[in-house]
PDB file of N, CA and C in Angstrom:
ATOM      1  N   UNK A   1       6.623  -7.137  -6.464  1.00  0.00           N
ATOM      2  CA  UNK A   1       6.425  -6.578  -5.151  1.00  0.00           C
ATOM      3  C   UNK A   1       6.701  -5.093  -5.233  1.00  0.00           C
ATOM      4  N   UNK A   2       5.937  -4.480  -4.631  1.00  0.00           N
ATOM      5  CA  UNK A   2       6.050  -3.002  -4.108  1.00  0.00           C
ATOM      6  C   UNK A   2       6.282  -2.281  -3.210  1.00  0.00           C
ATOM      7  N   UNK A   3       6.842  -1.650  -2.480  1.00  0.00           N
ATOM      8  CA  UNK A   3       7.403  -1.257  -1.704  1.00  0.00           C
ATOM      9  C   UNK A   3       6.721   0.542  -1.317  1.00  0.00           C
ATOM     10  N   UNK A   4       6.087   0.640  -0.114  1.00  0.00           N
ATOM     11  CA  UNK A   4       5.506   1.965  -0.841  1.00  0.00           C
ATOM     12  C   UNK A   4       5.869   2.676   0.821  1.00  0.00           C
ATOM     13  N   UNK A   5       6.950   3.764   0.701  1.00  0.00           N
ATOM     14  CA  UNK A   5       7.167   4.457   1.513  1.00  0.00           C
ATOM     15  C   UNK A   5       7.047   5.533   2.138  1.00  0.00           C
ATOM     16  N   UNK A   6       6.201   6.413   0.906  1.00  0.00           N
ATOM     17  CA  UNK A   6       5.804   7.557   0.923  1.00  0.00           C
ATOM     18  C   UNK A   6       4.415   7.638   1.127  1.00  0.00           C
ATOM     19  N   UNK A   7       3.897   8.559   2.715  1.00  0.00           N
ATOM     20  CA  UNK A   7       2.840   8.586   2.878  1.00  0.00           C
ATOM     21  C   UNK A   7       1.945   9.835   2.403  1.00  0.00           C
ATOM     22  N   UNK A   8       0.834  10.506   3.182  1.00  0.00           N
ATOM     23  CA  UNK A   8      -0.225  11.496   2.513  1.00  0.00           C
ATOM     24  C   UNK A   8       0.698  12.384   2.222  1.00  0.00           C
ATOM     25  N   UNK A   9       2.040  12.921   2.690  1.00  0.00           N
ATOM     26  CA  UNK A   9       2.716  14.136   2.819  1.00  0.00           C
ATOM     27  C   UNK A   9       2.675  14.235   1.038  1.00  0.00           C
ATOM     28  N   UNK A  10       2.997  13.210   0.320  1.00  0.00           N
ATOM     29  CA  UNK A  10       3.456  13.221  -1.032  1.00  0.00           C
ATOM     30  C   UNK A  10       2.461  12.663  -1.698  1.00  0.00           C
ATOM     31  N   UNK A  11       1.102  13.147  -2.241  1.00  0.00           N
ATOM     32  CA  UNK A  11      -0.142  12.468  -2.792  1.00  0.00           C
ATOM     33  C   UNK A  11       0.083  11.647  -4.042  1.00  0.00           C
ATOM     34  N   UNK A  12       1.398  12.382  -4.655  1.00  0.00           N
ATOM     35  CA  UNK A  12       1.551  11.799  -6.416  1.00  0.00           C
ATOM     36  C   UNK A  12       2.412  10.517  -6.072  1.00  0.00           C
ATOM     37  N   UNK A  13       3.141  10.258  -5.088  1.00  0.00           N
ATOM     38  CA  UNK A  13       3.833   9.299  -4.560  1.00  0.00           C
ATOM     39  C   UNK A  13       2.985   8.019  -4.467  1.00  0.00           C
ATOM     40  N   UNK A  14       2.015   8.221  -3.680  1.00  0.00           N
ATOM     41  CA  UNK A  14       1.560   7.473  -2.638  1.00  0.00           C
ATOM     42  C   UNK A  14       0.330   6.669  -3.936  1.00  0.00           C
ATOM     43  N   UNK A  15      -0.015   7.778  -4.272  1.00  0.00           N
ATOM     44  CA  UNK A  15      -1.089   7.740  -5.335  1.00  0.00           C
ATOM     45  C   UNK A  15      -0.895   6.560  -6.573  1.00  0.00           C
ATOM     46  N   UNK A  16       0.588   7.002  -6.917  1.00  0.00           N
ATOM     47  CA  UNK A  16       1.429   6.196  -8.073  1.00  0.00           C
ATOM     48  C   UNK A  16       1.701   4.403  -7.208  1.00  0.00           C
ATOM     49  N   UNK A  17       1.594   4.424  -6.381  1.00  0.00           N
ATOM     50  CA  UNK A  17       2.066   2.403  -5.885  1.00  0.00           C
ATOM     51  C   UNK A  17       0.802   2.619  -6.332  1.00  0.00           C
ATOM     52  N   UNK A  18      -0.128   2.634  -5.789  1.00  0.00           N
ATOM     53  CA  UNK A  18      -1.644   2.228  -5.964  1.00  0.00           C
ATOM     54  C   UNK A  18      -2.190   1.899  -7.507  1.00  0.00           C
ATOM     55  N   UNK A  19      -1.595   2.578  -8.166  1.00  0.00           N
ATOM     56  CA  UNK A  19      -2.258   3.012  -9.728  1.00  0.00           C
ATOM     57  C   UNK A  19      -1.232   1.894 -10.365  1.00  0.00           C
ATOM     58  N   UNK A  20      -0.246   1.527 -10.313  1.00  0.00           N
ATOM     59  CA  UNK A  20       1.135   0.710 -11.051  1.00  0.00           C
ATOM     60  C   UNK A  20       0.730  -0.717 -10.157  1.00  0.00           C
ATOM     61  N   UNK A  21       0.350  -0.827  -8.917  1.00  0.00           N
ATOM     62  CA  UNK A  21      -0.292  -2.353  -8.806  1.00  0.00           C
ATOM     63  C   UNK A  21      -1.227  -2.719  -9.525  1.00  0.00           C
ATOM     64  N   UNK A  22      -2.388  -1.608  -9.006  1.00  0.00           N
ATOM     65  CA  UNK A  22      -3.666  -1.924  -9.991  1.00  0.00           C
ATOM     66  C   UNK A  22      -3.088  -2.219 -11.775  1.00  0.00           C
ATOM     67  N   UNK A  23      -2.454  -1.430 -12.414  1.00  0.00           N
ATOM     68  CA  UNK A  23      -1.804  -1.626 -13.827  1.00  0.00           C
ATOM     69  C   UNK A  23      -1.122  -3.403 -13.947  1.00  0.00           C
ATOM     70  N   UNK A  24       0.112  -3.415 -12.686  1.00  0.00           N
ATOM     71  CA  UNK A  24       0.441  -4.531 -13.067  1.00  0.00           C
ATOM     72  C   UNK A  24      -0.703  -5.964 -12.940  1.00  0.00           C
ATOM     73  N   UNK A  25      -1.645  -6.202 -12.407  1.00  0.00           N
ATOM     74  CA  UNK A  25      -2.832  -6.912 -11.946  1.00  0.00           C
ATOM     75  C   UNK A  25      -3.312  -7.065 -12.948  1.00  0.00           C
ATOM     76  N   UNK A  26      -3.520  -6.006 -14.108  1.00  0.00           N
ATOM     77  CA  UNK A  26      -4.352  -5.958 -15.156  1.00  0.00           C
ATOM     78  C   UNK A  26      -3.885  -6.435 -16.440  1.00  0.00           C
ATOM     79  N   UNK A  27      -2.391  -6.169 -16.064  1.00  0.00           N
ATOM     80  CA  UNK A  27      -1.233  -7.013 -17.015  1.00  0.00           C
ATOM     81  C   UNK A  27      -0.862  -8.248 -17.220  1.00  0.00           C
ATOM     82  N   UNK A  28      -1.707  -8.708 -15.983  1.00  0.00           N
ATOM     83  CA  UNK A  28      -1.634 -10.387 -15.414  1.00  0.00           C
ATOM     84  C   UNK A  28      -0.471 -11.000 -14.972  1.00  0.00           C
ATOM     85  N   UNK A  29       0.022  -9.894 -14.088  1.00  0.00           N
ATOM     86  CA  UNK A  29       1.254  -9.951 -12.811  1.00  0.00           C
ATOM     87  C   UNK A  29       0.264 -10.724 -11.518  1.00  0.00           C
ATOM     88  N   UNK A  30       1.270 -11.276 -10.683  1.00  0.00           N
ATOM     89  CA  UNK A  30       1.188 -11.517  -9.201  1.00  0.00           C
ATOM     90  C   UNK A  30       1.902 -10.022  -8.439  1.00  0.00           C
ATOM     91  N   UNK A  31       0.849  -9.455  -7.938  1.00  0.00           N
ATOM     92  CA  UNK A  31       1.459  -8.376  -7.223  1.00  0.00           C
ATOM     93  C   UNK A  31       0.996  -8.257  -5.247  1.00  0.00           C
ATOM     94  N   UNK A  32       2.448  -8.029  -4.828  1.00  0.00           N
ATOM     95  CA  UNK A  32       1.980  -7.760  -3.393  1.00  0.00           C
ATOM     96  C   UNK A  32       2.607  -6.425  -3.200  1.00  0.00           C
ATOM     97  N   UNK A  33       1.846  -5.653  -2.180  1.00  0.00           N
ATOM     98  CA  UNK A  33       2.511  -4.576  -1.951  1.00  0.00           C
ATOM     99  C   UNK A  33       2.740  -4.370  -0.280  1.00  0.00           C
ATOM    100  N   UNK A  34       3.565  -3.718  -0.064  1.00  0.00           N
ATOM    101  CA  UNK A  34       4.552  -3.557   1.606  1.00  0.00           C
ATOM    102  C   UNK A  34       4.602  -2.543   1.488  1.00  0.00           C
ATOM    103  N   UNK A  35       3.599  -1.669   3.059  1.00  0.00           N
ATOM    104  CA  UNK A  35       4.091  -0.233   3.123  1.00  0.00           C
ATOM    105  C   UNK A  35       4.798  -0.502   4.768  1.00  0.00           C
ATOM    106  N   UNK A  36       5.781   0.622   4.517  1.00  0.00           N
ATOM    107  CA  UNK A  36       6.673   1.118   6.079  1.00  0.00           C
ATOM    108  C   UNK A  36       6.636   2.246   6.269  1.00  0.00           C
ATOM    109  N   UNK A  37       7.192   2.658   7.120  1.00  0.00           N
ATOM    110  CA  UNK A  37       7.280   3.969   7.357  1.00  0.00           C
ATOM    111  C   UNK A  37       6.170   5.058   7.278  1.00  0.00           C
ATOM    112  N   UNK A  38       6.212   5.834   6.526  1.00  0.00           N
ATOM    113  CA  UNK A  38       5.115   7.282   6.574  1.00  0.00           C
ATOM    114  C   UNK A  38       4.067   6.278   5.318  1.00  0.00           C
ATOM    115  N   UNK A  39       3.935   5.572   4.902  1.00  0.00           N
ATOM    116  CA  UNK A  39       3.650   4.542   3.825  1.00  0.00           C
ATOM    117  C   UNK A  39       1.729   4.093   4.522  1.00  0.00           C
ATOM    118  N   UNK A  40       2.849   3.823   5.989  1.00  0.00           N
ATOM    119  CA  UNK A  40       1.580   2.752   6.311  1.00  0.00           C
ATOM    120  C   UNK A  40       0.422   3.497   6.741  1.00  0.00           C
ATOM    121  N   UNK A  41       0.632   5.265   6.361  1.00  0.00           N
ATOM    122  CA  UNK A  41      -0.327   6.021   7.180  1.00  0.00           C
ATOM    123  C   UNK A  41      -1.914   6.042   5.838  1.00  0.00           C
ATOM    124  N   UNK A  42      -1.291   5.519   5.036  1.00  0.00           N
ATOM    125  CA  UNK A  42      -2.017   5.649   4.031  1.00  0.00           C
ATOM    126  C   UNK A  42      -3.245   4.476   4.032  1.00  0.00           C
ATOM    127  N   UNK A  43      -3.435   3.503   5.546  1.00  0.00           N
ATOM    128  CA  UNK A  43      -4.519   2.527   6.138  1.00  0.00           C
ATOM    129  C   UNK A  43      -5.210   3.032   6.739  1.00  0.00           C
ATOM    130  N   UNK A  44      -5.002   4.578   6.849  1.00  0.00           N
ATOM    131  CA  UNK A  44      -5.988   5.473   8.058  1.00  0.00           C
ATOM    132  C   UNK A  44      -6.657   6.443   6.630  1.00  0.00           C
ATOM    133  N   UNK A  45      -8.007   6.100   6.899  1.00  0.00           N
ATOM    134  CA  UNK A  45      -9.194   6.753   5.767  1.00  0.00           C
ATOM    135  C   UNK A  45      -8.988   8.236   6.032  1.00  0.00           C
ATOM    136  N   UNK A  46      -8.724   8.680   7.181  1.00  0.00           N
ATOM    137  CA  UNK A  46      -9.043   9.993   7.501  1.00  0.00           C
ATOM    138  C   UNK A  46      -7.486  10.639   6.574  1.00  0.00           C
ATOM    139  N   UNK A  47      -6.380   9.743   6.718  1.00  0.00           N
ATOM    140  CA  UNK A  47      -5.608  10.521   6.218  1.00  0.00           C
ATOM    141  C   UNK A  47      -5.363  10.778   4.705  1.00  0.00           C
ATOM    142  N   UNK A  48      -6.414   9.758   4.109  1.00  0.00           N
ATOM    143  CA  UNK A  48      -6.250   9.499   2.602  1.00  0.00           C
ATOM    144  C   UNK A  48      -7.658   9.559   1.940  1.00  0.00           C
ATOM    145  N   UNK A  49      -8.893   9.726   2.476  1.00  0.00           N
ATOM    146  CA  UNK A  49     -10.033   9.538   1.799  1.00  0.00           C
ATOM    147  C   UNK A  49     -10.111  10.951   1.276  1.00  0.00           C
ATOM    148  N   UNK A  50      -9.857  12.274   1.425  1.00  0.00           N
ATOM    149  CA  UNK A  50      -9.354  12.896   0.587  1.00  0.00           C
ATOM    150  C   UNK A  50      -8.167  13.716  -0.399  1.00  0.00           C
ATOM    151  N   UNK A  51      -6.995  12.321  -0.195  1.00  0.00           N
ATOM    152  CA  UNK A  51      -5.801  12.898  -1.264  1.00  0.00           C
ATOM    153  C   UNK A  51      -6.198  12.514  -3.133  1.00  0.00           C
ATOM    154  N   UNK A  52      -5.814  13.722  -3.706  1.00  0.00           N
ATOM    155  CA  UNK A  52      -5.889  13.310  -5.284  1.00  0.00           C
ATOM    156  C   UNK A  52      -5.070  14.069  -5.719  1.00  0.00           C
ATOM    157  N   UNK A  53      -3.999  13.602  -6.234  1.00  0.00           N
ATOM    158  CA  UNK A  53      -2.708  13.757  -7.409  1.00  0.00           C
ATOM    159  C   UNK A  53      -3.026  14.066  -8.581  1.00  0.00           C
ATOM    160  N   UNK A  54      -2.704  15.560  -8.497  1.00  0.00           N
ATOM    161  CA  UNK A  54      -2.977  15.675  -9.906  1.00  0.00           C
ATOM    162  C   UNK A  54      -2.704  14.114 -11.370  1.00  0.00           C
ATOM    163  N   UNK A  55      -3.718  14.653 -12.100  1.00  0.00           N
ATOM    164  CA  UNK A  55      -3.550  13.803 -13.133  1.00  0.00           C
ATOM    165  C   UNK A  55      -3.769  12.349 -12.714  1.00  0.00           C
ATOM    166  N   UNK A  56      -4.240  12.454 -11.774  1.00  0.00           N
ATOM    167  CA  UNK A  56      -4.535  10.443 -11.100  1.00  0.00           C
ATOM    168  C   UNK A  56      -6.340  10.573 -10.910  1.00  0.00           C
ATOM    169  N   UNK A  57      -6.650   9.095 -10.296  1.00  0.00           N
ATOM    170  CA  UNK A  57      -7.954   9.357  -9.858  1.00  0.00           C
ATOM    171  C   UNK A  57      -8.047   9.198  -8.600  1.00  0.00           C
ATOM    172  N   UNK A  58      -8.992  10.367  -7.352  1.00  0.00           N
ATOM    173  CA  UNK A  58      -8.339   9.852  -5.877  1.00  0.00           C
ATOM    174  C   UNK A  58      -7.411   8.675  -5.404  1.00  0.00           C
ATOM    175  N   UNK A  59      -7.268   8.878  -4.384  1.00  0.00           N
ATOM    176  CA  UNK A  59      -6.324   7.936  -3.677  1.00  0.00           C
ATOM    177  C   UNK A  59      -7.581   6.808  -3.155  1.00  0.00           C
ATOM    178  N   UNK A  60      -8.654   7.217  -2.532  1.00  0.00           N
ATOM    179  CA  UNK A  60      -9.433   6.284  -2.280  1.00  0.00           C
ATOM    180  C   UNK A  60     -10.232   5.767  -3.332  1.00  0.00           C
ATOM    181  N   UNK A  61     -10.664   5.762  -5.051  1.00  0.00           N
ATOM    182  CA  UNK A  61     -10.430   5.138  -5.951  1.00  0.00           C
ATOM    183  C   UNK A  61      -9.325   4.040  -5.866  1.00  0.00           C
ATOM    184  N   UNK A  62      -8.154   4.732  -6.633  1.00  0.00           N
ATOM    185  CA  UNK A  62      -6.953   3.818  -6.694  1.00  0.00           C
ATOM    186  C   UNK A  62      -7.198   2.498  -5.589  1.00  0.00           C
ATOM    187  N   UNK A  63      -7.423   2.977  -4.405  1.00  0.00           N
ATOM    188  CA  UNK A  63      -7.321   1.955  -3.092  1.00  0.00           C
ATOM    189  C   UNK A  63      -8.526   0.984  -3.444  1.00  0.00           C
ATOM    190  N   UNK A  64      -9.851   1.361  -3.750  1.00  0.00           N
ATOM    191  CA  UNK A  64     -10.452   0.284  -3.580  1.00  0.00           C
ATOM    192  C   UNK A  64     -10.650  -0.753  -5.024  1.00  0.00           C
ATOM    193  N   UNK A  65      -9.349  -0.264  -6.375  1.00  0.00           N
ATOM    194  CA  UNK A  65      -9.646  -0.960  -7.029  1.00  0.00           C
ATOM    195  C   UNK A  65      -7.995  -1.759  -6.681  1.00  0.00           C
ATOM    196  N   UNK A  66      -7.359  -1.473  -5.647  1.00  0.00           N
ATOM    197  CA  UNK A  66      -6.229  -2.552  -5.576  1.00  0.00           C
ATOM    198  C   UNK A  66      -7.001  -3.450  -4.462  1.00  0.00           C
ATOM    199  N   UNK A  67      -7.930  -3.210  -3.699  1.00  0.00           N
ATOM    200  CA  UNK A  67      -9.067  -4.168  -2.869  1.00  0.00           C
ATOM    201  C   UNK A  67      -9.688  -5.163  -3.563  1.00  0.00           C
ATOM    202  N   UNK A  68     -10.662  -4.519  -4.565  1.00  0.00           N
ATOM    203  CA  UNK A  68     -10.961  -5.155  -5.732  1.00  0.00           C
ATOM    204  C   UNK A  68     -10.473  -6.211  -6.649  1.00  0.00           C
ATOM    205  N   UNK A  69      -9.047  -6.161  -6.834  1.00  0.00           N
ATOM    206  CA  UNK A  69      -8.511  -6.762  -7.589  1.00  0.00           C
ATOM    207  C   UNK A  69      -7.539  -7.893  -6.559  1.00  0.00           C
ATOM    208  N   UNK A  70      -7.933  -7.814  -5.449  1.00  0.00           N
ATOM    209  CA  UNK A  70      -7.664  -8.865  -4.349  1.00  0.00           C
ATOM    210  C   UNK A  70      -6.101  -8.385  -4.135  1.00  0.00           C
ATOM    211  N   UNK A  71      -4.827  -7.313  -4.354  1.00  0.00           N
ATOM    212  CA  UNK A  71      -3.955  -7.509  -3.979  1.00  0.00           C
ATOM    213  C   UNK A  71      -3.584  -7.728  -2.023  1.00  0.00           C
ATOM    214  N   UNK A  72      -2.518  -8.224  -1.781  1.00  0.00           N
ATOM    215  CA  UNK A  72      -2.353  -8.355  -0.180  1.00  0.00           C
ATOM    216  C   UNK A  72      -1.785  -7.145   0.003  1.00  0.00           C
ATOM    217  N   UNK A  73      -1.904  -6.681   1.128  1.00  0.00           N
ATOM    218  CA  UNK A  73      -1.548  -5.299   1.595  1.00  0.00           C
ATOM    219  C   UNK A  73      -0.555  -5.845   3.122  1.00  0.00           C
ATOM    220  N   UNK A  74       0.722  -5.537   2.691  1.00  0.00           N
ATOM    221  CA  UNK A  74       1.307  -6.298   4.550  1.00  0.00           C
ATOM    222  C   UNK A  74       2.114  -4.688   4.637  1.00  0.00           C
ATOM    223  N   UNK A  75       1.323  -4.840   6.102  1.00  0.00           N
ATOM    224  CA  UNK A  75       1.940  -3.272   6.467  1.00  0.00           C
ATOM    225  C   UNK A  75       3.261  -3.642   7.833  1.00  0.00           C
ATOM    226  N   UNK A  76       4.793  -2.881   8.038  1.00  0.00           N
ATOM    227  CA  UNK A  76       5.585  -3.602   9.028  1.00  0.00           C
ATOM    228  C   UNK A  76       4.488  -2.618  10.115  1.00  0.00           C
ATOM    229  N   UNK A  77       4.457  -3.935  11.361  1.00  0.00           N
ATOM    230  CA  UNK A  77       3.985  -3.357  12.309  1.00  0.00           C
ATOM    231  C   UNK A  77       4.055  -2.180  13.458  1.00  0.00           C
ATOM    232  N   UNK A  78       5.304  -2.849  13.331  1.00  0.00           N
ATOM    233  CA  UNK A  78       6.357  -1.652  14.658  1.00  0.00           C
ATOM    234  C   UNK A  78       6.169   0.164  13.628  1.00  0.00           C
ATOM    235  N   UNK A  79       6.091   0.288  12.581  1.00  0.00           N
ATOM    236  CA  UNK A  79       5.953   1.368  11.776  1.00  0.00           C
ATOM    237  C   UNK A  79       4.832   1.945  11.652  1.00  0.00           C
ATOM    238  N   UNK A  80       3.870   0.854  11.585  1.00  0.00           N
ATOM    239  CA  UNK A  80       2.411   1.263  12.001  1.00  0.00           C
ATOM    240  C   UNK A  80       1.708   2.245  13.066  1.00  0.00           C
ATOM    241  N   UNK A  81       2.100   0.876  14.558  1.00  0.00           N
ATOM    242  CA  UNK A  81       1.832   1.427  15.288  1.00  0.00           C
ATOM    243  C   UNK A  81       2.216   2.873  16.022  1.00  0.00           C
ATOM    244  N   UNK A  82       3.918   3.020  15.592  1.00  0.00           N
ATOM    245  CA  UNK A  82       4.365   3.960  15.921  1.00  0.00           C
ATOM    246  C   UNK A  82       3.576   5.401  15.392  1.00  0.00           C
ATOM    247  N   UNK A  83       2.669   5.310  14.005  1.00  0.00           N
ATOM    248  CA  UNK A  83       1.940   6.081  13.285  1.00  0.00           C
ATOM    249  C   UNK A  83       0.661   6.229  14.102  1.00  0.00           C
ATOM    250  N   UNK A  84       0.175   5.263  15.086  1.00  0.00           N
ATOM    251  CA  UNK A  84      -1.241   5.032  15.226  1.00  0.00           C
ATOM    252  C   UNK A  84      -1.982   4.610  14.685  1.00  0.00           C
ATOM    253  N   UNK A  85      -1.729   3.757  13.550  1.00  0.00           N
ATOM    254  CA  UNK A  85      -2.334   2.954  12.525  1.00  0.00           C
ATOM    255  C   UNK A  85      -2.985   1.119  13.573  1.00  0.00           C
ATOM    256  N   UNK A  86      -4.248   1.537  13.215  1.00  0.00           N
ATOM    257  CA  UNK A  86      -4.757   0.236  14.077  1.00  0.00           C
ATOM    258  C   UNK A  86      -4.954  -0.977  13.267  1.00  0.00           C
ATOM    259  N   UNK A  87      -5.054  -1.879  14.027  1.00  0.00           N
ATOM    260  CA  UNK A  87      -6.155  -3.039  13.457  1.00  0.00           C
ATOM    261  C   UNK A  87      -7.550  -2.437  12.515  1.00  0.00           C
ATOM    262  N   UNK A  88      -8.296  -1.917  13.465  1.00  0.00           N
ATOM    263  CA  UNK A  88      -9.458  -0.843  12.832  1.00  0.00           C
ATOM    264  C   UNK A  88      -9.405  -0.686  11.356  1.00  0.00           C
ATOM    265  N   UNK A  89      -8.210   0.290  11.300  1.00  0.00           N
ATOM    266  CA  UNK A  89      -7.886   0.710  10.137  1.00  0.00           C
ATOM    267  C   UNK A  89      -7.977  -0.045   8.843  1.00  0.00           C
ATOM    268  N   UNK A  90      -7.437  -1.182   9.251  1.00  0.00           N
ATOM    269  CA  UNK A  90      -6.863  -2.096   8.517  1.00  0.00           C
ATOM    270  C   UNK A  90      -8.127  -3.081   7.500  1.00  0.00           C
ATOM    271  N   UNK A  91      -9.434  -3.297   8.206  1.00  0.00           N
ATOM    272  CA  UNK A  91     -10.786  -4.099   7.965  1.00  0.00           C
ATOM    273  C   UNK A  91     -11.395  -3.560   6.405  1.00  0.00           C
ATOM    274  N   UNK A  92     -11.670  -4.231   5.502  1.00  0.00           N
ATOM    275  CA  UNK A  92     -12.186  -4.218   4.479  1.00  0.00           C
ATOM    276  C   UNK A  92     -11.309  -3.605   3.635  1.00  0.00           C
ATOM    277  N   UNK A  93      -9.953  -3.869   4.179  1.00  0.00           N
ATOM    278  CA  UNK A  93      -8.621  -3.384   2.606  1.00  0.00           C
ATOM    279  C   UNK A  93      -7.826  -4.206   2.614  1.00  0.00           C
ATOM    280  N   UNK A  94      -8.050  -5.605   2.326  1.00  0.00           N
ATOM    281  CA  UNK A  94      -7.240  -6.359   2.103  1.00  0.00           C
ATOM    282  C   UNK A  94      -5.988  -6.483   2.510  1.00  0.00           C
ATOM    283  N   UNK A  95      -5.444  -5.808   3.554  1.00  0.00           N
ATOM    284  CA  UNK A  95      -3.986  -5.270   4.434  1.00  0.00           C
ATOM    285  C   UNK A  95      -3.858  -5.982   5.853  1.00  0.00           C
ATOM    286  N   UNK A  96      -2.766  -6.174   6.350  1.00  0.00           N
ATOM    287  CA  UNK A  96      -2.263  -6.955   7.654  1.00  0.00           C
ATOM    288  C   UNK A  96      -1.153  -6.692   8.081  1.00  0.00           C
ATOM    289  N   UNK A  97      -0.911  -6.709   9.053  1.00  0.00           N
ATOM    290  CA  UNK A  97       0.530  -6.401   9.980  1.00  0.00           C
ATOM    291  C   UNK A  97       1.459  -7.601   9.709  1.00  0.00           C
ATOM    292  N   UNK A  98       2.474  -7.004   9.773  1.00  0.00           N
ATOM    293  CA  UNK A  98       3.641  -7.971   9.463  1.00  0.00           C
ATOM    294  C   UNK A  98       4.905  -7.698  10.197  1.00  0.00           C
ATOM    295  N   UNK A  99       5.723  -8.511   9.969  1.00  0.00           N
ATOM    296  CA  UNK A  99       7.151  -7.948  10.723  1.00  0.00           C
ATOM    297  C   UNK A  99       8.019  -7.818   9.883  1.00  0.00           C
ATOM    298  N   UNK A 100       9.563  -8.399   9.395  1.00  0.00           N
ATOM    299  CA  UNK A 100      10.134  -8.253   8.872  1.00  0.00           C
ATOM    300  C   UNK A 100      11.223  -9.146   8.193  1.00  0.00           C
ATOM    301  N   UNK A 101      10.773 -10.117   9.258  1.00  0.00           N
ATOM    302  CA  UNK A 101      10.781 -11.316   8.478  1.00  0.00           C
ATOM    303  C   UNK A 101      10.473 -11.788   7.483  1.00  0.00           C
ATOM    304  N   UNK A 102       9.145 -11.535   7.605  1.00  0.00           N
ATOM    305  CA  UNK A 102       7.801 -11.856   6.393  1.00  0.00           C
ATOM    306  C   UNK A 102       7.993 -11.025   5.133  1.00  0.00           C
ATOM    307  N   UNK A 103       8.511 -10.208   5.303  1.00  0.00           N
ATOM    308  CA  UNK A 103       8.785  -8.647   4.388  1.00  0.00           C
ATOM    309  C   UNK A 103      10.262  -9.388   3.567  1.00  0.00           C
ATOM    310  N   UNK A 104      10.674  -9.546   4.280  1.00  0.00           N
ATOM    311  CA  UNK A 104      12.132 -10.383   3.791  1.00  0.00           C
ATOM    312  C   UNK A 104      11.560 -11.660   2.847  1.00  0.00           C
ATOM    313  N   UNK A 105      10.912 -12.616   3.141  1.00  0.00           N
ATOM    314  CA  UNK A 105      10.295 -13.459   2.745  1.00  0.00           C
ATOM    315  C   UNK A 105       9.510 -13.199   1.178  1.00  0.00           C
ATOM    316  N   UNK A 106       9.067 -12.405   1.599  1.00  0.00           N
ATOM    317  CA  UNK A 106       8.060 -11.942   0.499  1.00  0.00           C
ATOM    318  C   UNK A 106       9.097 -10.870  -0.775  1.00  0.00           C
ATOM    319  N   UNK A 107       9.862 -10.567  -0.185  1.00  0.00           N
ATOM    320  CA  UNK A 107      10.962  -9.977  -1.046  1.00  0.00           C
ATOM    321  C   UNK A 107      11.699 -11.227  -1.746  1.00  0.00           C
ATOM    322  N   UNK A 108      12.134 -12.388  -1.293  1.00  0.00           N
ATOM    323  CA  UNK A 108      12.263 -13.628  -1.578  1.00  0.00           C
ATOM    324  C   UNK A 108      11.305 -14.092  -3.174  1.00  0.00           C
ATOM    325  N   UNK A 109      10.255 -13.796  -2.639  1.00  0.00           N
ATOM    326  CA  UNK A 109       9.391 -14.513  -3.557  1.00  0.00           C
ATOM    327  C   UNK A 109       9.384 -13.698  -4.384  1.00  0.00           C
ATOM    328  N   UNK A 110       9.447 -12.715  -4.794  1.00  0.00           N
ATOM    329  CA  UNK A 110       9.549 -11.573  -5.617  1.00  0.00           C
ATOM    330  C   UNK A 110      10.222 -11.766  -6.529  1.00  0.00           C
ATOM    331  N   UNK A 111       9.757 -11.584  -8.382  1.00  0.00           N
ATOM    332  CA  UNK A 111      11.133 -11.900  -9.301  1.00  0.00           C
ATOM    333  C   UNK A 111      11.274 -10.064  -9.339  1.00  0.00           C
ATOM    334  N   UNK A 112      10.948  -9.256  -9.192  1.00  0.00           N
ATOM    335  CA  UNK A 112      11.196  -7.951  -9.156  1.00  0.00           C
ATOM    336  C   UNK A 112      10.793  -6.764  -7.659  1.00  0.00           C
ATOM    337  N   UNK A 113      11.514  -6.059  -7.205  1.00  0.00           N
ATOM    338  CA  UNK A 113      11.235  -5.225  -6.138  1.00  0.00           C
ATOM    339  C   UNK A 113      11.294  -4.101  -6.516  1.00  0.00           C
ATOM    340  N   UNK A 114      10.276  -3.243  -6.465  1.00  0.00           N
ATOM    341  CA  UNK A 114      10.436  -1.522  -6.930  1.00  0.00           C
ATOM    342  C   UNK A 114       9.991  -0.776  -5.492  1.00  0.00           C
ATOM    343  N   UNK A 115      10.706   0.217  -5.246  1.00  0.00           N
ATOM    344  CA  UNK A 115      10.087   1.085  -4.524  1.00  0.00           C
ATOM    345  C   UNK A 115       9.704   2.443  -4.379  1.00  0.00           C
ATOM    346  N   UNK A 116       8.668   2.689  -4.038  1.00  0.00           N
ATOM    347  CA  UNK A 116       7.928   4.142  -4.292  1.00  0.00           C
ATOM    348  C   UNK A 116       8.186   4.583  -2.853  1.00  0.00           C
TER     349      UNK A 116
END
């Protein structure tokens, strides 16, 4: 599980969950990733369809090969919305609102938790 907290403000941040899921997927891990906070702003295209980190490949690359590779995307809600992050946003990226329960849960199931 991943934990990804850092939103557009920090491109090499945000950039790096994306690129280390896609890696672990390819390693033939079970990977889910959980964004909160400035994290979840990274479901709004406008704020990410043009970030690129040095030395990475865009952010909207990275994103549609963690789509691609089917990971779940659970974003906490109350963090979302507080961002303006919609439902909208959310359609054709494999991502969903969650609470924190579920986040707890899924941390549960987790044999490892890292966070970016």
């Amino acid at each position: 599980m991943l934990i990804g907290l850092t939103g557009p403000e920090d491109p090499t941040r945000a950039s790096l969950l994306f690129a280390w899921a896609n890696s672990l997927v390819e390693a033939g891990h079970t990977v889910r990733l959980v964004l909160a906070g400035e994290a979840t702003l990274l479901m709004r295209p406008q704020a990410t369809d043009t970030l690129t980190a040095p030395g990475l490949p865009a952010l909207k690359v990275l994103m549609a090969k963690t789509h691609d590779d089917g990971i779940p995307i659970s974003l906490c809600r109350s963090c979302a919305v507080a961002r303006g992050v919609s439902e909208a946003d959310l359609e054709g990226r494999n991502a969903q609102f969650t609470n924190s329960q579920a986040m707890a849960a899924t941390m549960e199931w987790a044999a490892k938790v890292l966070v970016v």
